[in-house]
Each structure stands twice: as C-alpha cells, then as structure tokens.
PDB file of N, CA and C in Angstrom:
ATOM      1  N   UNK A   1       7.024   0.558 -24.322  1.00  0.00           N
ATOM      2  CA  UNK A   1       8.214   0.647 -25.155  1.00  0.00           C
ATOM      3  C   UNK A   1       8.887   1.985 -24.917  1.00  0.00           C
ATOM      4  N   UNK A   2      10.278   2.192 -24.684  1.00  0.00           N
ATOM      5  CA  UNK A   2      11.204   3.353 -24.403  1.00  0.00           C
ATOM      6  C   UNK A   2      10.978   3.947 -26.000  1.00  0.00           C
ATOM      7  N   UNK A   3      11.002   5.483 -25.449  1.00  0.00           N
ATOM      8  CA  UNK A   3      11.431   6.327 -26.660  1.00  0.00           C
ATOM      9  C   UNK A   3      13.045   6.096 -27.545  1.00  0.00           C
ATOM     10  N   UNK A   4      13.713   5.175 -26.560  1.00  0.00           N
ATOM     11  CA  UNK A   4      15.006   5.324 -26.384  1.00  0.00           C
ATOM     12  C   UNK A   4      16.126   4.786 -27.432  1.00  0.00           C
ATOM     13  N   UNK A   5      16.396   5.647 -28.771  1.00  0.00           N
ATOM     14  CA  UNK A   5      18.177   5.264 -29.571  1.00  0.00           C
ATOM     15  C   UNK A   5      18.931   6.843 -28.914  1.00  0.00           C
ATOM     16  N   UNK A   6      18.144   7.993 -28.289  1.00  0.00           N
ATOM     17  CA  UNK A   6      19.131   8.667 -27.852  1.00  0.00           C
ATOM     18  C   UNK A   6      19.390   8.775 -26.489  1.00  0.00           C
ATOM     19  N   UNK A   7      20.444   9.350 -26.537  1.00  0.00           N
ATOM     20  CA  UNK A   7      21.240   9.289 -24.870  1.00  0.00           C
ATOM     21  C   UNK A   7      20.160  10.414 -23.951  1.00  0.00           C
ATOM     22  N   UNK A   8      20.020   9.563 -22.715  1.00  0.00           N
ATOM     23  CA  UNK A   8      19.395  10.358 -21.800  1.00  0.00           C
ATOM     24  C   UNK A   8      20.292  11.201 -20.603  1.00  0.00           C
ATOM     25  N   UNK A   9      19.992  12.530 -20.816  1.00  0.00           N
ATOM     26  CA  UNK A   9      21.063  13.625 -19.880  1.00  0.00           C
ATOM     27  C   UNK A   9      21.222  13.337 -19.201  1.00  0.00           C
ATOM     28  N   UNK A  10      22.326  14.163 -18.034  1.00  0.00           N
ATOM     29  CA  UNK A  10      22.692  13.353 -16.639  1.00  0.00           C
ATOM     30  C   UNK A  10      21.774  13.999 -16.061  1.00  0.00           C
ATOM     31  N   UNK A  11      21.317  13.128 -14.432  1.00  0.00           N
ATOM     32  CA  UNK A  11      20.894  13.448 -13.436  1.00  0.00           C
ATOM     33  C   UNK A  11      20.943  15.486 -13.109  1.00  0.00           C
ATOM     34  N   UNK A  12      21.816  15.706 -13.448  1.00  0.00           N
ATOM     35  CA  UNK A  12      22.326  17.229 -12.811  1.00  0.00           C
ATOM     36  C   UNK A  12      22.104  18.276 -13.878  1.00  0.00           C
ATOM     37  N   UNK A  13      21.499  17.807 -15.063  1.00  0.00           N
ATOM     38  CA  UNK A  13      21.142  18.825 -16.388  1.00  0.00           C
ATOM     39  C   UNK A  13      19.646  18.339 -16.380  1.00  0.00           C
ATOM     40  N   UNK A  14      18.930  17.503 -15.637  1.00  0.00           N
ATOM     41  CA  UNK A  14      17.248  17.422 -15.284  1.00  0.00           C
ATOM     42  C   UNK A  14      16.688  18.455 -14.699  1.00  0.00           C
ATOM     43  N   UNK A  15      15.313  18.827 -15.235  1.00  0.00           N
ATOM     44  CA  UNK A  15      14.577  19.994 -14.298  1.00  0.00           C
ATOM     45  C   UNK A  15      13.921  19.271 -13.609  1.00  0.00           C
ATOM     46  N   UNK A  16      13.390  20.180 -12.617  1.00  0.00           N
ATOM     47  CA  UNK A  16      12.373  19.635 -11.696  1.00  0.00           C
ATOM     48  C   UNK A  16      11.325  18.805 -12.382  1.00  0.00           C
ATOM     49  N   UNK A  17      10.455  20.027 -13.447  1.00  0.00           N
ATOM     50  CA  UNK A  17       9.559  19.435 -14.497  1.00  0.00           C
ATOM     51  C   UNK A  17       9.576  18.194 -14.980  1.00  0.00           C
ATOM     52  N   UNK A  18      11.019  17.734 -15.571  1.00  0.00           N
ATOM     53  CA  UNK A  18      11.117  16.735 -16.311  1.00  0.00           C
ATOM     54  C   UNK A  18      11.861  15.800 -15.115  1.00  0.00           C
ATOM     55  N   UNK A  19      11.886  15.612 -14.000  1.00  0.00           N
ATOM     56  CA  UNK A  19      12.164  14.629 -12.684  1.00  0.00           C
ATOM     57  C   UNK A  19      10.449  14.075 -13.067  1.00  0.00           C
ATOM     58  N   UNK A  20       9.861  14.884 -12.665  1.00  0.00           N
ATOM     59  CA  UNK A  20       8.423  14.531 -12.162  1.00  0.00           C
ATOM     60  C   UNK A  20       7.117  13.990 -13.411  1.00  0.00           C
ATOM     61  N   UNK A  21       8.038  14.367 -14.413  1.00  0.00           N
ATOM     62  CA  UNK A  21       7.247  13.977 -15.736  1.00  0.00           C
ATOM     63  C   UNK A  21       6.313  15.112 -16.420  1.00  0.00           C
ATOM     64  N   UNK A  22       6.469  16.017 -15.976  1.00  0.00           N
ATOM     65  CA  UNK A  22       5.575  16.868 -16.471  1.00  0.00           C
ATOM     66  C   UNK A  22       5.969  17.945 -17.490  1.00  0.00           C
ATOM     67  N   UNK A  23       7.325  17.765 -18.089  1.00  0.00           N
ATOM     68  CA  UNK A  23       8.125  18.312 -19.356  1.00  0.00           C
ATOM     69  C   UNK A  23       8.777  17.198 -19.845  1.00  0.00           C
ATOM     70  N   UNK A  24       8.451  17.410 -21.018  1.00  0.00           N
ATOM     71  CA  UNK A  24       9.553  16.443 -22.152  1.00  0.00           C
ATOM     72  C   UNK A  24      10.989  16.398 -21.533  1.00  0.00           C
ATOM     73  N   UNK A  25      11.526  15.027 -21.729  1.00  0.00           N
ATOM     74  CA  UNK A  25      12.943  15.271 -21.508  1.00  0.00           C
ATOM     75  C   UNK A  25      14.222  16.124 -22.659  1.00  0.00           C
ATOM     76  N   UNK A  26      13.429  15.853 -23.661  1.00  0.00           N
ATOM     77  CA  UNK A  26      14.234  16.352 -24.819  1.00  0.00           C
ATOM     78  C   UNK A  26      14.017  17.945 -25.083  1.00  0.00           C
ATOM     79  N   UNK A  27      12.931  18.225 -25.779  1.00  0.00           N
ATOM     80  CA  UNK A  27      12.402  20.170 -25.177  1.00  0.00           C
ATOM     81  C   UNK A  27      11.851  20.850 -24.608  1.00  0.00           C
ATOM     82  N   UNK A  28      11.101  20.265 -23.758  1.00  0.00           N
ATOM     83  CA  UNK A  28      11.214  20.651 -22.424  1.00  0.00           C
ATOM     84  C   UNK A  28       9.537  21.151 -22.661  1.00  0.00           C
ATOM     85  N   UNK A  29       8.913  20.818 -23.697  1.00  0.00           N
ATOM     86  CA  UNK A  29       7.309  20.847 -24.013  1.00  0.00           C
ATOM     87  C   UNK A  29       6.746  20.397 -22.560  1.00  0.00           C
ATOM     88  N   UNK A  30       5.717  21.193 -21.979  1.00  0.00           N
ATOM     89  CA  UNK A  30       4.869  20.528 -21.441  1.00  0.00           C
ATOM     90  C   UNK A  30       3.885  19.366 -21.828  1.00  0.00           C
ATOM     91  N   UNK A  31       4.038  18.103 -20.887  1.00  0.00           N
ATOM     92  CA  UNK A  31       3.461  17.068 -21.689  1.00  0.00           C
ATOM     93  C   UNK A  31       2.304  16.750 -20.900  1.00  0.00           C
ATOM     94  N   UNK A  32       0.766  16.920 -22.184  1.00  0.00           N
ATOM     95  CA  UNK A  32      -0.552  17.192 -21.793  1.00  0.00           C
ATOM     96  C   UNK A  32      -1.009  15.998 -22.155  1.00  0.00           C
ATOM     97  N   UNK A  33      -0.722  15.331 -23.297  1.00  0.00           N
ATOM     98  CA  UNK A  33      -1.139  13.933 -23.716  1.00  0.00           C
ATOM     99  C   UNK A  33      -0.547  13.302 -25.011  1.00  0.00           C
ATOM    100  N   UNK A  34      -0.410  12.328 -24.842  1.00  0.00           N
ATOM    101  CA  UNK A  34       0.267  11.572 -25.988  1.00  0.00           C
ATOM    102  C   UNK A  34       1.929  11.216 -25.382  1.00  0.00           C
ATOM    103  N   UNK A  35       2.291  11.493 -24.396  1.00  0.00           N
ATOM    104  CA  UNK A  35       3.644  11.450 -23.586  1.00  0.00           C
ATOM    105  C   UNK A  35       3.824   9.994 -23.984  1.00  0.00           C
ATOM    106  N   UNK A  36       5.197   9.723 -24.256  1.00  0.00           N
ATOM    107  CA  UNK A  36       5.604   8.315 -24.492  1.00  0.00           C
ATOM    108  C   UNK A  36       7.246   8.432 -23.402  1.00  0.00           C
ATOM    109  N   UNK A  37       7.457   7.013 -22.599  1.00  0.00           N
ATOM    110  CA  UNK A  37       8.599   7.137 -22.168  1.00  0.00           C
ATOM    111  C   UNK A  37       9.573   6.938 -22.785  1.00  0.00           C
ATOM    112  N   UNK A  38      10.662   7.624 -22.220  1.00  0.00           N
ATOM    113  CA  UNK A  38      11.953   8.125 -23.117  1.00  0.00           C
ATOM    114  C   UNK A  38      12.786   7.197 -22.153  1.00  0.00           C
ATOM    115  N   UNK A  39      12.394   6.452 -20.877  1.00  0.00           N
ATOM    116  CA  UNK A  39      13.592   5.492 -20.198  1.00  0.00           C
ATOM    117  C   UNK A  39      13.813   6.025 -18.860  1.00  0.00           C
ATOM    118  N   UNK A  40      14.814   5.408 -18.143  1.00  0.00           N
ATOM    119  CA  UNK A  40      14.875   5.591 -17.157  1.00  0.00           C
ATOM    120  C   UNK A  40      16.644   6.143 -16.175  1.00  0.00           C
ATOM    121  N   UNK A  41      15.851   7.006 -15.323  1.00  0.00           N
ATOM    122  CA  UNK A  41      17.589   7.923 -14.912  1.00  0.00           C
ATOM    123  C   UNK A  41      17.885   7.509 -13.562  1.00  0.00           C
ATOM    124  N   UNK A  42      19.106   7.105 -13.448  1.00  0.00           N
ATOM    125  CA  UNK A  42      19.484   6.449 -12.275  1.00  0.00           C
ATOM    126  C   UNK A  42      20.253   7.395 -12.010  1.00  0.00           C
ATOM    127  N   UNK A  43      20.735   7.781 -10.648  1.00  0.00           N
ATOM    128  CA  UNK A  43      21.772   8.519 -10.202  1.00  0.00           C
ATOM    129  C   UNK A  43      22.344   7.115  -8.856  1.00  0.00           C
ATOM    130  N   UNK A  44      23.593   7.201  -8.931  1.00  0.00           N
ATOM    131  CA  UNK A  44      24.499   6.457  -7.860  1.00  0.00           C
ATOM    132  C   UNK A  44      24.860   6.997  -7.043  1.00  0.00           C
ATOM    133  N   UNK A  45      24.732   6.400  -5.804  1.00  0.00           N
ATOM    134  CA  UNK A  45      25.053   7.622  -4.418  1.00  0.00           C
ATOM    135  C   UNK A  45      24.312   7.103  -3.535  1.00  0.00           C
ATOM    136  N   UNK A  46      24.104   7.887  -2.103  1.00  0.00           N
ATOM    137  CA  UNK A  46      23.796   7.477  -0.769  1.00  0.00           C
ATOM    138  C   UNK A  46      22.357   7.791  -1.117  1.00  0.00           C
ATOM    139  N   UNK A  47      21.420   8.253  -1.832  1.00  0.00           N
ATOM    140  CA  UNK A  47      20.137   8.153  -2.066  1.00  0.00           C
ATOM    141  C   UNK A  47      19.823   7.569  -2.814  1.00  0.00           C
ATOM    142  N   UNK A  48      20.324   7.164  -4.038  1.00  0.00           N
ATOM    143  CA  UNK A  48      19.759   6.024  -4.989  1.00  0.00           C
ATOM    144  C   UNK A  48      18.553   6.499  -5.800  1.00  0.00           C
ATOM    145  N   UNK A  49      18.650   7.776  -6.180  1.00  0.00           N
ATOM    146  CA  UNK A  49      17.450   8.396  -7.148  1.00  0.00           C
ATOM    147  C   UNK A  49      17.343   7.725  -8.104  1.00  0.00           C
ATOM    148  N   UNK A  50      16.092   7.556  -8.557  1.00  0.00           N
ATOM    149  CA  UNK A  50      15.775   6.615 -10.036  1.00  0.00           C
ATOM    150  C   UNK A  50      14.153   7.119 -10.475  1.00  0.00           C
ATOM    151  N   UNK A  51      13.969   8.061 -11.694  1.00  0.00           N
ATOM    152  CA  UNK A  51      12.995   7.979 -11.949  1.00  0.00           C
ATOM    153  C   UNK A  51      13.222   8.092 -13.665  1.00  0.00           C
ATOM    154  N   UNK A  52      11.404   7.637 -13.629  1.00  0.00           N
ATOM    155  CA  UNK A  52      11.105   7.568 -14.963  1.00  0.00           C
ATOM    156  C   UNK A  52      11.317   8.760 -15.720  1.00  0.00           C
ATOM    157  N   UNK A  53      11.281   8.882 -17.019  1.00  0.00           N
ATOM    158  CA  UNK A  53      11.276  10.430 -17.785  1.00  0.00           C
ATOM    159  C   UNK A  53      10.551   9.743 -19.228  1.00  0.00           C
ATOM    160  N   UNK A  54       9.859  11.142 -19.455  1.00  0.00           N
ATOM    161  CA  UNK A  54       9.206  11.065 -20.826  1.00  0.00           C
ATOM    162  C   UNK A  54       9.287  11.892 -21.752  1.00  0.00           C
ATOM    163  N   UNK A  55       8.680  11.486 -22.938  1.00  0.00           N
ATOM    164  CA  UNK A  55       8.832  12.768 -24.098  1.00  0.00           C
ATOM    165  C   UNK A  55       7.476  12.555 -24.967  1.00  0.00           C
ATOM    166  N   UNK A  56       7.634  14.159 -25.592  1.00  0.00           N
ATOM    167  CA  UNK A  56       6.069  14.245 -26.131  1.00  0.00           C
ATOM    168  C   UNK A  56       6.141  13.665 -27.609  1.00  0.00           C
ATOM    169  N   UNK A  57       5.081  13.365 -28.092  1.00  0.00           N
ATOM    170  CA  UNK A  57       5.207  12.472 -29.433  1.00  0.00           C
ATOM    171  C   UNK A  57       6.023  12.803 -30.068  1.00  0.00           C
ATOM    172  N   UNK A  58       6.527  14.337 -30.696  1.00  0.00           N
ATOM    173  CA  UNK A  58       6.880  14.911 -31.650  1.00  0.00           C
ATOM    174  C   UNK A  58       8.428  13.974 -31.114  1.00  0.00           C
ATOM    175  N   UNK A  59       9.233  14.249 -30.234  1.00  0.00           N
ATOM    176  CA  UNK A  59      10.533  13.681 -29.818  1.00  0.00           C
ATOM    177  C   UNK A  59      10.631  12.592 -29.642  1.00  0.00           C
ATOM    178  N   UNK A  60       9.371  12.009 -29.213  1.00  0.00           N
ATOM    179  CA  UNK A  60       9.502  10.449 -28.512  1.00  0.00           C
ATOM    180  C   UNK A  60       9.593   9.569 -30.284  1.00  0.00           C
ATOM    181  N   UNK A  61       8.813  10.181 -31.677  1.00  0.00           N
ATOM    182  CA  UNK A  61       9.160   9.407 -32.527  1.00  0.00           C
ATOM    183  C   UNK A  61      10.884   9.477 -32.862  1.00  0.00           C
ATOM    184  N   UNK A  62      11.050  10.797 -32.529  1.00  0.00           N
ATOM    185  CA  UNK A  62      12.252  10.817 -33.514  1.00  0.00           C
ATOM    186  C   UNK A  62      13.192   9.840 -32.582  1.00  0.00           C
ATOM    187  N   UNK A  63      13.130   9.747 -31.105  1.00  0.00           N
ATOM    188  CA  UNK A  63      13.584   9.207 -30.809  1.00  0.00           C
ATOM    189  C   UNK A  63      14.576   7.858 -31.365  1.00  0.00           C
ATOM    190  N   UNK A  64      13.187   7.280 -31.848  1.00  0.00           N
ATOM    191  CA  UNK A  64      12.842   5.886 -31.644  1.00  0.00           C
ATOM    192  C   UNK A  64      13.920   6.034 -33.124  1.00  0.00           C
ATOM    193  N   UNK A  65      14.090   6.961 -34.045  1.00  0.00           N
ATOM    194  CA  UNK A  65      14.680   6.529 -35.500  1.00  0.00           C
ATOM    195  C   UNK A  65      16.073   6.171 -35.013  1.00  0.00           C
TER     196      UNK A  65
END
C-alpha cells in the first residue's frame, strides 16, 4: 500500500539518498526500518527514469491522512 494523499516532488528536487531509498522522501530521515512506500517517480525523456521512493513511519502515516 502507497504512503500516498500527498504530492510526490519532482524528479529534479530528489536526492541521491532518496532515488535509491535510503532517505525518506518527505524529511529526508534515514530509513533503518519500518520504511513504508510513498509511490512511485517517473521522469519523461530519452532515459525513462522510474523509481520507487519511501518514507519512514512517522511521514508515511501522516501521509496516508
């Protein structure tokens, strides 16, 4: 289940960290356990980037309100 009622940033305001999953998408917490996904980021273009992103409980509930 997506973390997801809020909007996920663009492609070009992502860190490396949070490309690869290893920071929250929302504050940027390092996520050690309990990570829930927050959805998925597409970028359009001649590479076709698409990855997953997550957030740590504390964001991933509020998400969900």
């Amino acid at each position: 289940m997506s973390a997801g009622t809020r909007r996920l940033p663009a492609v070009e305001r992502v860190t490396f960290g949070q490309a690869k999953g290893w920071n929250c998408i929302w504050c940027g917490k390092l996520l050690t356990t309990g990570a829930v996904s927050a959805g998925r980021i597409d970028e359009a273009g001649a590479r076709g980037l698409s990855f997953e992103v997550f957030a740590c409980p504390d964001c991933g509930v509020r998400g969900r309100s």
